[in-house]
PDB file of N, CA and C in Angstrom:
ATOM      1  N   UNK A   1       8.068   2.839  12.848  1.00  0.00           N
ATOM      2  CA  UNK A   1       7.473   3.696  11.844  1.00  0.00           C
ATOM      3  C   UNK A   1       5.959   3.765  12.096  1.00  0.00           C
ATOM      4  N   UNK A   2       4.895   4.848  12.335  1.00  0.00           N
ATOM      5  CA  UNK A   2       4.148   4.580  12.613  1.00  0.00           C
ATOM      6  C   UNK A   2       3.141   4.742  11.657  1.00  0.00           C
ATOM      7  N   UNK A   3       3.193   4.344   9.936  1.00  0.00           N
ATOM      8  CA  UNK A   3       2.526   3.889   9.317  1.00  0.00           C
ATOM      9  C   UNK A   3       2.423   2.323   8.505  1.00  0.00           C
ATOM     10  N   UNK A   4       1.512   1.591   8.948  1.00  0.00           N
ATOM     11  CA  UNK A   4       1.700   0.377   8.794  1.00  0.00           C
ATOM     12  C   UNK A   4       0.582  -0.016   7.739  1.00  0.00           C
ATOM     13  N   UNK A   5       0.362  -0.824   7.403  1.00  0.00           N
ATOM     14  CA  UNK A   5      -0.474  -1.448   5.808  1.00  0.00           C
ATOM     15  C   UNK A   5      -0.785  -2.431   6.311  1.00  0.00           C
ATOM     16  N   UNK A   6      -2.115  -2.862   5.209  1.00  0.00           N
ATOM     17  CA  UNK A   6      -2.334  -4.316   5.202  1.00  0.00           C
ATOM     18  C   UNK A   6      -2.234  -4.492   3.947  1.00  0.00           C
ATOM     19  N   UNK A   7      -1.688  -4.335   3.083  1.00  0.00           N
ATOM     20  CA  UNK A   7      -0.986  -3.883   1.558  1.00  0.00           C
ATOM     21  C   UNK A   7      -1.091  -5.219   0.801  1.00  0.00           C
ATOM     22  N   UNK A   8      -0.241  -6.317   1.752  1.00  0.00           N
ATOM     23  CA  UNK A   8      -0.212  -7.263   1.579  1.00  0.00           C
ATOM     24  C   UNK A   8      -1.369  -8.305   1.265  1.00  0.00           C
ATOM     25  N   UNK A   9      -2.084  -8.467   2.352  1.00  0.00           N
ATOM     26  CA  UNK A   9      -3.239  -9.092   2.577  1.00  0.00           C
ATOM     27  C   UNK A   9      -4.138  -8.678   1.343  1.00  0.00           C
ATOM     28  N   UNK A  10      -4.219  -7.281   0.991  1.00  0.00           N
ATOM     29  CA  UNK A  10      -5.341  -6.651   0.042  1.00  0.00           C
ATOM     30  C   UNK A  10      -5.100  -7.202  -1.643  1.00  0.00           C
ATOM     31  N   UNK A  11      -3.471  -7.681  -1.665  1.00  0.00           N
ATOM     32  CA  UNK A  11      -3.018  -8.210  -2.802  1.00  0.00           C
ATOM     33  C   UNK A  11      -3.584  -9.554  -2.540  1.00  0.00           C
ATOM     34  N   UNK A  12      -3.125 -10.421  -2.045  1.00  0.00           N
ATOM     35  CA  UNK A  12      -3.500 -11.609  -1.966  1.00  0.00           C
ATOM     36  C   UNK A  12      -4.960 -11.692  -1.882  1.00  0.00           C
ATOM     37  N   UNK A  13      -5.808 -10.922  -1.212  1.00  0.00           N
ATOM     38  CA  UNK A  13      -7.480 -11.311  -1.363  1.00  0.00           C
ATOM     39  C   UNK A  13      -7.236 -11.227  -3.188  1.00  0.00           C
ATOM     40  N   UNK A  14      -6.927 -10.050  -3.801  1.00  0.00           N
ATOM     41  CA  UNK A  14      -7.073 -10.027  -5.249  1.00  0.00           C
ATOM     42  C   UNK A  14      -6.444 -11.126  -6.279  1.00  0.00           C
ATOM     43  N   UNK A  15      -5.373 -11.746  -5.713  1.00  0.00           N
ATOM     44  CA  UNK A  15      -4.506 -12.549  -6.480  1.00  0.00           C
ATOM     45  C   UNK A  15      -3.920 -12.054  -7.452  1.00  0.00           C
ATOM     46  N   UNK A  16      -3.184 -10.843  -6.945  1.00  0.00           N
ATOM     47  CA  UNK A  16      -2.228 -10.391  -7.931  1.00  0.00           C
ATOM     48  C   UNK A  16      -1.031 -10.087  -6.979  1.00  0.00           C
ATOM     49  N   UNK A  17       0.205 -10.031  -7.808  1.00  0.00           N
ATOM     50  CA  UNK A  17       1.512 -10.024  -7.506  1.00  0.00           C
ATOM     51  C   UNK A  17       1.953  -8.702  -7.265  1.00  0.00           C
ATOM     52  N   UNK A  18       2.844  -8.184  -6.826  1.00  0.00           N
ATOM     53  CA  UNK A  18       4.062  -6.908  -6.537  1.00  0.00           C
ATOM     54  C   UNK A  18       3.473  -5.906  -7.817  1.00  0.00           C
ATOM     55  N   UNK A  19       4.633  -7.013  -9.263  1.00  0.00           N
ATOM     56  CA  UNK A  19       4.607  -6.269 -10.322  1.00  0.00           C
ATOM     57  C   UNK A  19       3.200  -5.863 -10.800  1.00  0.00           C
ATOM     58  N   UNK A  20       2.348  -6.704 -10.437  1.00  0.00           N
ATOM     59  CA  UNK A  20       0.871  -6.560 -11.606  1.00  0.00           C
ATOM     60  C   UNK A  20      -0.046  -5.089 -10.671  1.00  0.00           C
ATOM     61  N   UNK A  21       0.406  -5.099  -9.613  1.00  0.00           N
ATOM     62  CA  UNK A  21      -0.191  -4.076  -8.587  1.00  0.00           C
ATOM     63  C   UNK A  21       0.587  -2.926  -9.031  1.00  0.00           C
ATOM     64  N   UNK A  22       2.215  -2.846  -9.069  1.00  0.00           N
ATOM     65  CA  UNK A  22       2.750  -1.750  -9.432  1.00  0.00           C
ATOM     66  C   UNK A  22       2.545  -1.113 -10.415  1.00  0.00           C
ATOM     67  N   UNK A  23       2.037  -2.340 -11.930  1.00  0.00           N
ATOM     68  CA  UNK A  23       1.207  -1.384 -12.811  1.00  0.00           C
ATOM     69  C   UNK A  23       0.033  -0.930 -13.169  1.00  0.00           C
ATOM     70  N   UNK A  24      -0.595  -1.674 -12.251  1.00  0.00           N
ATOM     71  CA  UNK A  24      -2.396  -0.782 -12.129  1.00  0.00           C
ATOM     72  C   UNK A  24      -2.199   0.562 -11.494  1.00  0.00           C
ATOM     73  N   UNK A  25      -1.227   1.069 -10.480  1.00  0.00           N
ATOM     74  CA  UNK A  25      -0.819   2.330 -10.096  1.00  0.00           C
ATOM     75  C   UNK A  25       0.291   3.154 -10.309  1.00  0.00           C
ATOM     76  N   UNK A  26       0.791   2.865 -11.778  1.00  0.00           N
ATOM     77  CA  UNK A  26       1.946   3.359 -12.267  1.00  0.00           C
ATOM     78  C   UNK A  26       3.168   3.455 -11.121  1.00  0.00           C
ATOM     79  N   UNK A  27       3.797   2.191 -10.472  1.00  0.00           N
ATOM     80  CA  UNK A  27       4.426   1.958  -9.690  1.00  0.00           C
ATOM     81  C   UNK A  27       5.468   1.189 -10.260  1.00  0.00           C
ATOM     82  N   UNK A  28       6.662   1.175  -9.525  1.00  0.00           N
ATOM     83  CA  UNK A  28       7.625   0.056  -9.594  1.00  0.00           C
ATOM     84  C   UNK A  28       7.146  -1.213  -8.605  1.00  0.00           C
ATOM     85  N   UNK A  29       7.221  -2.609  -9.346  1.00  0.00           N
ATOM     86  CA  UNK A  29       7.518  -3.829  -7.629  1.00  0.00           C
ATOM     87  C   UNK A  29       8.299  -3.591  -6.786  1.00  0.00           C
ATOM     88  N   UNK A  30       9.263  -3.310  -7.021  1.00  0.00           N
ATOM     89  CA  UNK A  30      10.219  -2.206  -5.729  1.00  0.00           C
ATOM     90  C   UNK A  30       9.631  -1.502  -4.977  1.00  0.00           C
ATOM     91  N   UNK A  31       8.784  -0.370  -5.822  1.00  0.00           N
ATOM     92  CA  UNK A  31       8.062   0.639  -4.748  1.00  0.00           C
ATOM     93  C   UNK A  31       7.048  -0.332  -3.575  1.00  0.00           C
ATOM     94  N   UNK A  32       5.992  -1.033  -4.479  1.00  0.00           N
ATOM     95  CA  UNK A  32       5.061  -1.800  -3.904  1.00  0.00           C
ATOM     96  C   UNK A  32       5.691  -2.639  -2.806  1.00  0.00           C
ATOM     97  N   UNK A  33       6.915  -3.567  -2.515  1.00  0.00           N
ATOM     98  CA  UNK A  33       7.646  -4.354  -2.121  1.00  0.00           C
ATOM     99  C   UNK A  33       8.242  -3.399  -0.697  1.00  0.00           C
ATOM    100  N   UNK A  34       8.562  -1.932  -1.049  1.00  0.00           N
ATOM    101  CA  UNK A  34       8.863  -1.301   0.127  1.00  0.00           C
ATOM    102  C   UNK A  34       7.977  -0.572   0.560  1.00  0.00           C
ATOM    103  N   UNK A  35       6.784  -0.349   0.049  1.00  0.00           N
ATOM    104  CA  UNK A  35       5.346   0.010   1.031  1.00  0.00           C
ATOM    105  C   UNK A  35       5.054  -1.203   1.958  1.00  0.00           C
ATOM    106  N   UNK A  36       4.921  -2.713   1.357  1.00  0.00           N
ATOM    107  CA  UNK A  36       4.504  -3.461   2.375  1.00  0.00           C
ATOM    108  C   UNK A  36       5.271  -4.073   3.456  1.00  0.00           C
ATOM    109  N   UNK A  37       6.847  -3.904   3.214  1.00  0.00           N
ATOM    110  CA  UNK A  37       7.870  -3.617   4.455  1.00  0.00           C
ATOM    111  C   UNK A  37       7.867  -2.413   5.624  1.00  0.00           C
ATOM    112  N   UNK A  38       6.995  -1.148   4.834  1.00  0.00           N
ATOM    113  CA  UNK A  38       7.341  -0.278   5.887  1.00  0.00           C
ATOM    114  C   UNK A  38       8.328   0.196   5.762  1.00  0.00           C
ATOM    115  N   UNK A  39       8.917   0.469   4.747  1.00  0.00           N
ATOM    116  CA  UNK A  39      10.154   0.716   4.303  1.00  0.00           C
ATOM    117  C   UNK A  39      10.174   2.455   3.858  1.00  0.00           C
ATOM    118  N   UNK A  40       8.627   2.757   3.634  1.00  0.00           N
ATOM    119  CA  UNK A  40       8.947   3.835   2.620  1.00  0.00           C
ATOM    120  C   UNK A  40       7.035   3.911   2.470  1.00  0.00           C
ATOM    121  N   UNK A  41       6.855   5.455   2.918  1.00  0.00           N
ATOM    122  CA  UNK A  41       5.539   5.520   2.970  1.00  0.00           C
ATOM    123  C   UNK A  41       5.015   6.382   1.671  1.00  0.00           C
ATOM    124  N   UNK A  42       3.916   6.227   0.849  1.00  0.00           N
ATOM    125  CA  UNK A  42       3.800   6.552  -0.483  1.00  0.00           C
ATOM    126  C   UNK A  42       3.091   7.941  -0.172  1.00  0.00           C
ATOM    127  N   UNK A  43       2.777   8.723  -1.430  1.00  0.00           N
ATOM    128  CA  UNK A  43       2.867  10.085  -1.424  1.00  0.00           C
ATOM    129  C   UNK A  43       1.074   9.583  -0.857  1.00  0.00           C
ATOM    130  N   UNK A  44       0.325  10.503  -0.680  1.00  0.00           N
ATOM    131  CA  UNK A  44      -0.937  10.702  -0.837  1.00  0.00           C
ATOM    132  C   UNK A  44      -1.890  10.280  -2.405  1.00  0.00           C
ATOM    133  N   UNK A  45      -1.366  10.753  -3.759  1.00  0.00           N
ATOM    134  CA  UNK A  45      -1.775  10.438  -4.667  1.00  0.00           C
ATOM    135  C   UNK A  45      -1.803   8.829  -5.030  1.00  0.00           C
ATOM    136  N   UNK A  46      -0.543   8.345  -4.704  1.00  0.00           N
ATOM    137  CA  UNK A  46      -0.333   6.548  -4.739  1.00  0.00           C
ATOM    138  C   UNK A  46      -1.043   6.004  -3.575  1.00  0.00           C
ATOM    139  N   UNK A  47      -1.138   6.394  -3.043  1.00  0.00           N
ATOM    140  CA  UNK A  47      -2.001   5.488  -1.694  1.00  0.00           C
ATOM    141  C   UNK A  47      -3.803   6.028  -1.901  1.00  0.00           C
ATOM    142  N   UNK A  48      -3.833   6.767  -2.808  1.00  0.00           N
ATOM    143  CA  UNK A  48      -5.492   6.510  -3.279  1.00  0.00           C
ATOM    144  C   UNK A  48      -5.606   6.108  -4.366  1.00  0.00           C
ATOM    145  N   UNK A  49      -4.292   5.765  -5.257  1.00  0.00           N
ATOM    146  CA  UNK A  49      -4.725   4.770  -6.631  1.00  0.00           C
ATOM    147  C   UNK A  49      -4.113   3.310  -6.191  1.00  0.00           C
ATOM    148  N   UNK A  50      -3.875   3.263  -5.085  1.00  0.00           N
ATOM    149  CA  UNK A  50      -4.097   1.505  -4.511  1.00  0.00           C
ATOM    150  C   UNK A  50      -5.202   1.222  -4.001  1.00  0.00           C
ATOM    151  N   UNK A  51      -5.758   2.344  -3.078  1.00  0.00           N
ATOM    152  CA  UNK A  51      -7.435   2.029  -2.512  1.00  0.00           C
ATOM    153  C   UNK A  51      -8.038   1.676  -3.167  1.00  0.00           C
ATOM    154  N   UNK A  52      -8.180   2.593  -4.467  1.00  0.00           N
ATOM    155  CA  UNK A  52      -8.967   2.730  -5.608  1.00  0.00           C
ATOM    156  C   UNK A  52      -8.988   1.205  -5.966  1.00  0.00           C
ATOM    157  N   UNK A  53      -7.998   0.461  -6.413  1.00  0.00           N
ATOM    158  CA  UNK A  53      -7.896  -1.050  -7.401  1.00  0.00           C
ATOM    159  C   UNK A  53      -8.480  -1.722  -6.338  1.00  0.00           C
ATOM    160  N   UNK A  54      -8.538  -1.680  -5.066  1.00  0.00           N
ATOM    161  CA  UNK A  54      -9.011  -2.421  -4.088  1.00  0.00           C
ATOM    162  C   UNK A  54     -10.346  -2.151  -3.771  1.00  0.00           C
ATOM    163  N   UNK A  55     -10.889  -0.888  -4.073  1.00  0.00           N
ATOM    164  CA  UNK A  55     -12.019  -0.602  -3.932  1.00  0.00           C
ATOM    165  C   UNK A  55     -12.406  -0.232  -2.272  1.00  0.00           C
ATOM    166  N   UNK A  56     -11.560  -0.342  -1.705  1.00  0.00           N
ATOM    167  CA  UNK A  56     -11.253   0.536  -0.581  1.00  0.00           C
ATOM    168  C   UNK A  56     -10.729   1.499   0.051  1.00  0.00           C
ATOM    169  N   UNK A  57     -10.908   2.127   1.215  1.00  0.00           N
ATOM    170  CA  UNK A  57     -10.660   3.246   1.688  1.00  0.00           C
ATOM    171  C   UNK A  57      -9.414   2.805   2.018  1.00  0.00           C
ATOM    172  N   UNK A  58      -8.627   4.793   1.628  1.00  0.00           N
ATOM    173  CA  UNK A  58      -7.077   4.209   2.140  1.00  0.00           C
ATOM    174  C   UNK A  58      -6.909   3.810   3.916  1.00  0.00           C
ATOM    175  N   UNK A  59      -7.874   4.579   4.269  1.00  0.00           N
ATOM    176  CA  UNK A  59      -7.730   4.247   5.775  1.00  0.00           C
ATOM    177  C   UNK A  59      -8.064   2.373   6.457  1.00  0.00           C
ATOM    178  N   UNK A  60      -8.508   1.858   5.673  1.00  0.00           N
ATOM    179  CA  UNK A  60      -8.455   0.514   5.354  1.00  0.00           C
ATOM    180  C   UNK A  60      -7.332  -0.361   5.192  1.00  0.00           C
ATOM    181  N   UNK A  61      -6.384   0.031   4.124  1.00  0.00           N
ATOM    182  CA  UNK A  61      -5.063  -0.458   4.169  1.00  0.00           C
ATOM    183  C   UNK A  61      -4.029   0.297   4.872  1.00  0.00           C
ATOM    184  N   UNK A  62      -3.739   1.239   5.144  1.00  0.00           N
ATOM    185  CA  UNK A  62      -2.707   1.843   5.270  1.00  0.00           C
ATOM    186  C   UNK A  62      -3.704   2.750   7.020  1.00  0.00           C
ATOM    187  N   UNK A  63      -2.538   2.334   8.019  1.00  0.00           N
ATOM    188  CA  UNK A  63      -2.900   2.798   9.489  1.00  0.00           C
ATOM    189  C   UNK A  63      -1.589   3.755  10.452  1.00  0.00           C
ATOM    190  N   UNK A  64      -2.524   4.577  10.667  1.00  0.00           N
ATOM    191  CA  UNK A  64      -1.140   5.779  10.951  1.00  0.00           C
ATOM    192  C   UNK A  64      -0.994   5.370  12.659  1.00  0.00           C
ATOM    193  N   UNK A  65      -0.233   5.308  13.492  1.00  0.00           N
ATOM    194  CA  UNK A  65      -0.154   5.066  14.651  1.00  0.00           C
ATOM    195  C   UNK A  65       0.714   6.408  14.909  1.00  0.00           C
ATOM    196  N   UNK A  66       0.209   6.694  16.017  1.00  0.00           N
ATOM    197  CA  UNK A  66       1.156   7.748  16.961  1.00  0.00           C
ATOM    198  C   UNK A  66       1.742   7.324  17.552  1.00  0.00           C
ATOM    199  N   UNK A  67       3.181   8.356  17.431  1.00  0.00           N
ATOM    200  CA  UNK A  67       4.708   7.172  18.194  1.00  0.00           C
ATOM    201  C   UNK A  67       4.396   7.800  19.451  1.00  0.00           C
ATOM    202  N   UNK A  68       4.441   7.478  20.530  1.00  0.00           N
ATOM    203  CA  UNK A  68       4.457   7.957  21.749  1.00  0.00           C
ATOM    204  C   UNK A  68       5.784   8.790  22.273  1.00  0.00           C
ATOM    205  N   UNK A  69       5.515   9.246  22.966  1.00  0.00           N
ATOM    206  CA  UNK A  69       6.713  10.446  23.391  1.00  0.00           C
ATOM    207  C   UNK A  69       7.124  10.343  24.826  1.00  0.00           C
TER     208      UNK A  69
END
């Protein structure tokens, strides 16, 4: 998949959990839980109200790689 996160890491600098992240961005822990698997890439609007709580750029957490051909 060639969008990958540091989703994870950005929670833990903050010390907050799945759920407490999913509701600073009107999210499910599910949703949050399958962004930082790579499971499931978030719309544009959710991936700038996670920057936002982090106070960083989405291009910071979240890294687009080109699949090669």
């Amino acid at each position: 998949m060639p969008l990958n996160n540091r989703l994870k890491e950005y929670r833990a600098r903050l010390g907050i959990n799945q759920r407490q992240l999913g509701a600073m961005v009107g999210a499910s822990r599910q949703t949050v839980s399958l962004i930082e698997r790579g499971d499931y890439s978030p719309s544009v609007t959710l991936a700038l109200k996670i920057a936002k709580v982090f106070s960083a750029s989405v291009e910071d957490i979240f890294i687009y790689e080109e699949e090669e051909v």
